[in-house]
C-alpha atoms as a PDB file:
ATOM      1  CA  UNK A   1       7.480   8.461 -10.875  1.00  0.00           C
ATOM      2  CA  UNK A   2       8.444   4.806  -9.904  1.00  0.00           C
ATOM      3  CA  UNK A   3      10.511   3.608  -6.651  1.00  0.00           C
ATOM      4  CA  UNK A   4      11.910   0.672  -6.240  1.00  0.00           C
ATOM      5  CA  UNK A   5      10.165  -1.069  -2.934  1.00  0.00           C
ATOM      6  CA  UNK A   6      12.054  -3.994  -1.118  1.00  0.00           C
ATOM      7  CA  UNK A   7      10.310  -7.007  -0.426  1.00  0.00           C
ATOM      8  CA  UNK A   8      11.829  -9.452   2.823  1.00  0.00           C
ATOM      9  CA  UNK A   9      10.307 -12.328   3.969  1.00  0.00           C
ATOM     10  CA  UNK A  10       9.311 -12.389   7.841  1.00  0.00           C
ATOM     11  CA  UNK A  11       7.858 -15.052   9.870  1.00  0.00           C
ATOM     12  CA  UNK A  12       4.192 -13.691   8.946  1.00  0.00           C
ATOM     13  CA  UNK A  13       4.713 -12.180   5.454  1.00  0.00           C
ATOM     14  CA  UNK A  14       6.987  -9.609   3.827  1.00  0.00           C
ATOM     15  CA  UNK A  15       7.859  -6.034   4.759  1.00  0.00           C
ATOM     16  CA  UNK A  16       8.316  -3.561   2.687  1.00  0.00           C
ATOM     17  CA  UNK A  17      10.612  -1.038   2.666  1.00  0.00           C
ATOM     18  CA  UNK A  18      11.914   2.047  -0.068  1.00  0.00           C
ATOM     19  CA  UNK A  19      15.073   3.203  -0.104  1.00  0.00           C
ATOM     20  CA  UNK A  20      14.567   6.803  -1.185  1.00  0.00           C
ATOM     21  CA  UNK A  21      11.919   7.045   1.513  1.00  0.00           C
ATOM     22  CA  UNK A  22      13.671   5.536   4.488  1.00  0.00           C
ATOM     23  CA  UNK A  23      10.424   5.647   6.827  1.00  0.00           C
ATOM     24  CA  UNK A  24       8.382   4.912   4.976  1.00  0.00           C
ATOM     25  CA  UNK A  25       7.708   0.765   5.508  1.00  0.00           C
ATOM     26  CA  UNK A  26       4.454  -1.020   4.709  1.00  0.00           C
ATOM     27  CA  UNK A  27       3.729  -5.107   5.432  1.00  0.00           C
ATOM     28  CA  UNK A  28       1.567  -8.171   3.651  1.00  0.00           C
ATOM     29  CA  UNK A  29       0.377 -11.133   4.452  1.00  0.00           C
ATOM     30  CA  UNK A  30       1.730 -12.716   0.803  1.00  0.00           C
ATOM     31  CA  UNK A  31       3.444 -10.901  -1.483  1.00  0.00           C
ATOM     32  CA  UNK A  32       0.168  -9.751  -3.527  1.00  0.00           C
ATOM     33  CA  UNK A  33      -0.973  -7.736  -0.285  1.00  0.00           C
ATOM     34  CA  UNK A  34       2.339  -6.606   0.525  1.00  0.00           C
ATOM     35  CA  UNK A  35       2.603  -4.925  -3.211  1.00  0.00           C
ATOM     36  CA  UNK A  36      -0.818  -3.697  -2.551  1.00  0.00           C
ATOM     37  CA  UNK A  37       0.356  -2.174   0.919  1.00  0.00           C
ATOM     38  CA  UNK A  38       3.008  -0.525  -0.942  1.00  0.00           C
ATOM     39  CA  UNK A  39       1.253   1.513  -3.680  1.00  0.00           C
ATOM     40  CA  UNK A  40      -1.091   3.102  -0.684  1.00  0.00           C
ATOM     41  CA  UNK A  41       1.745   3.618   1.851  1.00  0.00           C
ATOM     42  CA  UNK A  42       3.996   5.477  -1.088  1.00  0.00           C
ATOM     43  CA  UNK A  43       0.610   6.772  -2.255  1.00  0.00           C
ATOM     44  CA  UNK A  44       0.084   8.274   1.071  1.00  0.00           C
ATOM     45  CA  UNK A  45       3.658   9.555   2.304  1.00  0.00           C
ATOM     46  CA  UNK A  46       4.308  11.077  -0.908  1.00  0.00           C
ATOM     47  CA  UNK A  47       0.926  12.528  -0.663  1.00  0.00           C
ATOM     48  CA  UNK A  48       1.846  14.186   2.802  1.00  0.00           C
ATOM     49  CA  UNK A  49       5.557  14.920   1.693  1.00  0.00           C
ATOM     50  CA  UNK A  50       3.983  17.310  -0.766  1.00  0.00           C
ATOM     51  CA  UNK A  51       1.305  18.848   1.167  1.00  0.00           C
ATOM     52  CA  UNK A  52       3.821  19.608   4.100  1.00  0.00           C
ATOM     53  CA  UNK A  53       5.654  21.159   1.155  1.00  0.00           C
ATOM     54  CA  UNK A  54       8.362  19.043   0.782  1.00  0.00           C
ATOM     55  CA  UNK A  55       9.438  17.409  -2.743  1.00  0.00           C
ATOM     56  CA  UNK A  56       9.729  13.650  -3.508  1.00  0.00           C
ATOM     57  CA  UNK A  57      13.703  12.685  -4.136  1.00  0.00           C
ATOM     58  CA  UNK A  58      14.761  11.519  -7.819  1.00  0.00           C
ATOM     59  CA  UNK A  59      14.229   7.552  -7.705  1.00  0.00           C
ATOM     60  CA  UNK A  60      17.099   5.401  -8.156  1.00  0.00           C
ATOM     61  CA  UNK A  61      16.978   2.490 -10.268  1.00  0.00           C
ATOM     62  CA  UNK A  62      16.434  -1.071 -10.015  1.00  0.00           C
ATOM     63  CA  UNK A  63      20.771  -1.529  -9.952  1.00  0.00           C
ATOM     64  CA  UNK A  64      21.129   1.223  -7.657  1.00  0.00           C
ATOM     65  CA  UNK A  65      18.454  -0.191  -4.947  1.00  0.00           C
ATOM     66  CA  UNK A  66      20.087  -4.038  -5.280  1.00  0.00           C
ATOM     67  CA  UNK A  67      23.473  -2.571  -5.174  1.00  0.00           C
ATOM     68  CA  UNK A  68      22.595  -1.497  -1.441  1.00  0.00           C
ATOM     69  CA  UNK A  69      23.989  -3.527   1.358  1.00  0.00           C
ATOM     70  CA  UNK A  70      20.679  -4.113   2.901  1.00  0.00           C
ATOM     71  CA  UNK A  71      18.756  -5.366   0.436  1.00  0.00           C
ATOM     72  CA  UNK A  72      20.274  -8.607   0.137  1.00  0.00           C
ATOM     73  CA  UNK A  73      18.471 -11.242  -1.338  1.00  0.00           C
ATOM     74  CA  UNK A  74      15.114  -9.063  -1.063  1.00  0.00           C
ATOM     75  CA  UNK A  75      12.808  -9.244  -4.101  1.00  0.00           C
ATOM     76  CA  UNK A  76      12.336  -5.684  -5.995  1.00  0.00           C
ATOM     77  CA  UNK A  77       9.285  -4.201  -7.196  1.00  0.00           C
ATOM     78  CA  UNK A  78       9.073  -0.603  -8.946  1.00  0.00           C
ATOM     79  CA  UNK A  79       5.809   1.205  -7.685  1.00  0.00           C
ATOM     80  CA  UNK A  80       4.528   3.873  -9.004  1.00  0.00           C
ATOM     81  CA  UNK A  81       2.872   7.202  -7.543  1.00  0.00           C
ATOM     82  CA  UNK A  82       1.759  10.190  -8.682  1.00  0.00           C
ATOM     83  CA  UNK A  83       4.544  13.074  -9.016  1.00  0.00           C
ATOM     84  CA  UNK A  84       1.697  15.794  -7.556  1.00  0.00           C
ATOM     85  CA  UNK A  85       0.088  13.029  -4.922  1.00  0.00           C
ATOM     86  CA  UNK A  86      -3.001  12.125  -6.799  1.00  0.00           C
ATOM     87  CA  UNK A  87      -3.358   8.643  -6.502  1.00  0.00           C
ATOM     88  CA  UNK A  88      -6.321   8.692  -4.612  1.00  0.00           C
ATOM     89  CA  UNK A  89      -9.583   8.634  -6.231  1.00  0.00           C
ATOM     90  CA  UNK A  90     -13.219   8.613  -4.826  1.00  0.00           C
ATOM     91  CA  UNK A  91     -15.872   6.893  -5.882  1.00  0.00           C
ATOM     92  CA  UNK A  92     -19.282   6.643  -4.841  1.00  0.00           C
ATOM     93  CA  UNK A  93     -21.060   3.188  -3.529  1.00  0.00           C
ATOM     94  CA  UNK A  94     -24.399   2.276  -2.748  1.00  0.00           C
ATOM     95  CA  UNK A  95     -25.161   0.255   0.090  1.00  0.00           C
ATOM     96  CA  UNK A  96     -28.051  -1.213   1.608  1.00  0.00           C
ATOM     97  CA  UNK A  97     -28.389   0.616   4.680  1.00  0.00           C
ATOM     98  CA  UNK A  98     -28.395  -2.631   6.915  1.00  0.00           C
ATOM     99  CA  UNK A  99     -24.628  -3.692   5.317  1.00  0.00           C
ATOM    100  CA  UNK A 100     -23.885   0.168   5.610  1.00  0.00           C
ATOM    101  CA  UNK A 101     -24.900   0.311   9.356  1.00  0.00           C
ATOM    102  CA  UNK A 102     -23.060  -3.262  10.122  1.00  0.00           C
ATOM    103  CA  UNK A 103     -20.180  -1.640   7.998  1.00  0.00           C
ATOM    104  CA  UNK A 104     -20.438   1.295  10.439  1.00  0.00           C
ATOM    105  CA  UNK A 105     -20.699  -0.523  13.708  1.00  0.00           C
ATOM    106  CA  UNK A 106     -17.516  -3.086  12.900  1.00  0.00           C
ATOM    107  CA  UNK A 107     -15.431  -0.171  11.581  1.00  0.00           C
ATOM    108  CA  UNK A 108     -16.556   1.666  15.380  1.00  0.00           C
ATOM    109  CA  UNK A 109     -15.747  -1.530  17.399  1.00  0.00           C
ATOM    110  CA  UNK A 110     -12.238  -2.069  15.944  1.00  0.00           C
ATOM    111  CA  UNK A 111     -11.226   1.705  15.546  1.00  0.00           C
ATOM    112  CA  UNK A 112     -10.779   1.604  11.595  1.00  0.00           C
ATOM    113  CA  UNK A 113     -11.720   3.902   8.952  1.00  0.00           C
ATOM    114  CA  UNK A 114     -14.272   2.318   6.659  1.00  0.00           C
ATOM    115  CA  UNK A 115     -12.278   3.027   3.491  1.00  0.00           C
ATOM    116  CA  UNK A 116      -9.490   0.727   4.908  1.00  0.00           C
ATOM    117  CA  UNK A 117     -11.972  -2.024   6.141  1.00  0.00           C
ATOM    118  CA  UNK A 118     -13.281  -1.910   1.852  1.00  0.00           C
ATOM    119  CA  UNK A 119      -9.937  -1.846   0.859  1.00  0.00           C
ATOM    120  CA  UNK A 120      -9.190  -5.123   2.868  1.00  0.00           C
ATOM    121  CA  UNK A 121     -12.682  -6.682   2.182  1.00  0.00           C
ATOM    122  CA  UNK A 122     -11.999  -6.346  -1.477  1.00  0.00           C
ATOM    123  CA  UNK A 123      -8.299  -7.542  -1.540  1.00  0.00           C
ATOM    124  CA  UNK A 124      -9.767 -10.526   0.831  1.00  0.00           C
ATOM    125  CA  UNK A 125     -12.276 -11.339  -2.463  1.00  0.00           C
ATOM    126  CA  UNK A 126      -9.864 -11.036  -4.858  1.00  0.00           C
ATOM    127  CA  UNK A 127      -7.943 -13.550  -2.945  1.00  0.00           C
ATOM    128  CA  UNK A 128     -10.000 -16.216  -2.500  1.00  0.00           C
ATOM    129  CA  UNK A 129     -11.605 -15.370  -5.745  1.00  0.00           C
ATOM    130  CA  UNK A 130     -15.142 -15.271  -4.453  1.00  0.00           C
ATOM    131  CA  UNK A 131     -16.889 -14.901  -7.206  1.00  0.00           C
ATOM    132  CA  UNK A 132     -15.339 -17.182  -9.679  1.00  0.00           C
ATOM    133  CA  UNK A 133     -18.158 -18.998 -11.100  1.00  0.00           C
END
């Protein structure tokens, strides 16, 4: 299923925002993190929609979401998610255990899950492109 996510501009990025999922609201730094931010956070309040037994709403279309009063100006994306919330996968990583244990101890410090600090860590090289040879 795809829904249409709204894009603004704010002093320190863009928020992002879905109509047929009113609280559900996600933010980037640039647009290419925002649009990352918004397949997990659908991802993830779909996922949770469903398990709490709900059911996700019919998306509206790209006309539809622009034709709303506050979108404005806002750029439009469609995202996509799973219609039975399985757009999480797991994969398995090996890790020195030094790296793992530093991985560990930052991910302590700051209070964040260690998934989330790899998911930023690997948007952060695609970014700046740090292997590029």
């Amino acid at each position: 299923m795809q829904y249409i996510a709204v894009f603004k501009k704010e002093k320190r990025g863009f928020g992002v925002t879905f109509p047929d999922f009113p609280e559900c609201v996600t933010f980037g730094a640039d647009m290419e993190e925002a649009l990352d931010m918004a397949h997990e956070a659908l991802a993830m309040f779909a996922a949770m929609q469903l398990e709490s037994g709900g059911e996700l709403p019919e998306p509206r279309d790209f006309d539809a979401v622009r034709a709303l009063p506050s979108t404005g100006d806002a750029k439009l994306a469609a995202v996509e998610v799973a219609p039975d919330g399985s757009d999480f996968e797991e994969v398995e990583v090996t890790f020195h255990r030094h790296l793992l244990e530093r991985i560990s101890e930052y991910c302590d410090r700051h209070g964040v899950d260690p998934a989330d600090f790899l998911s930023v860590a690997a948007r952060e090289a695609i970014r700046n492109d740090v292997f590029k040879g």
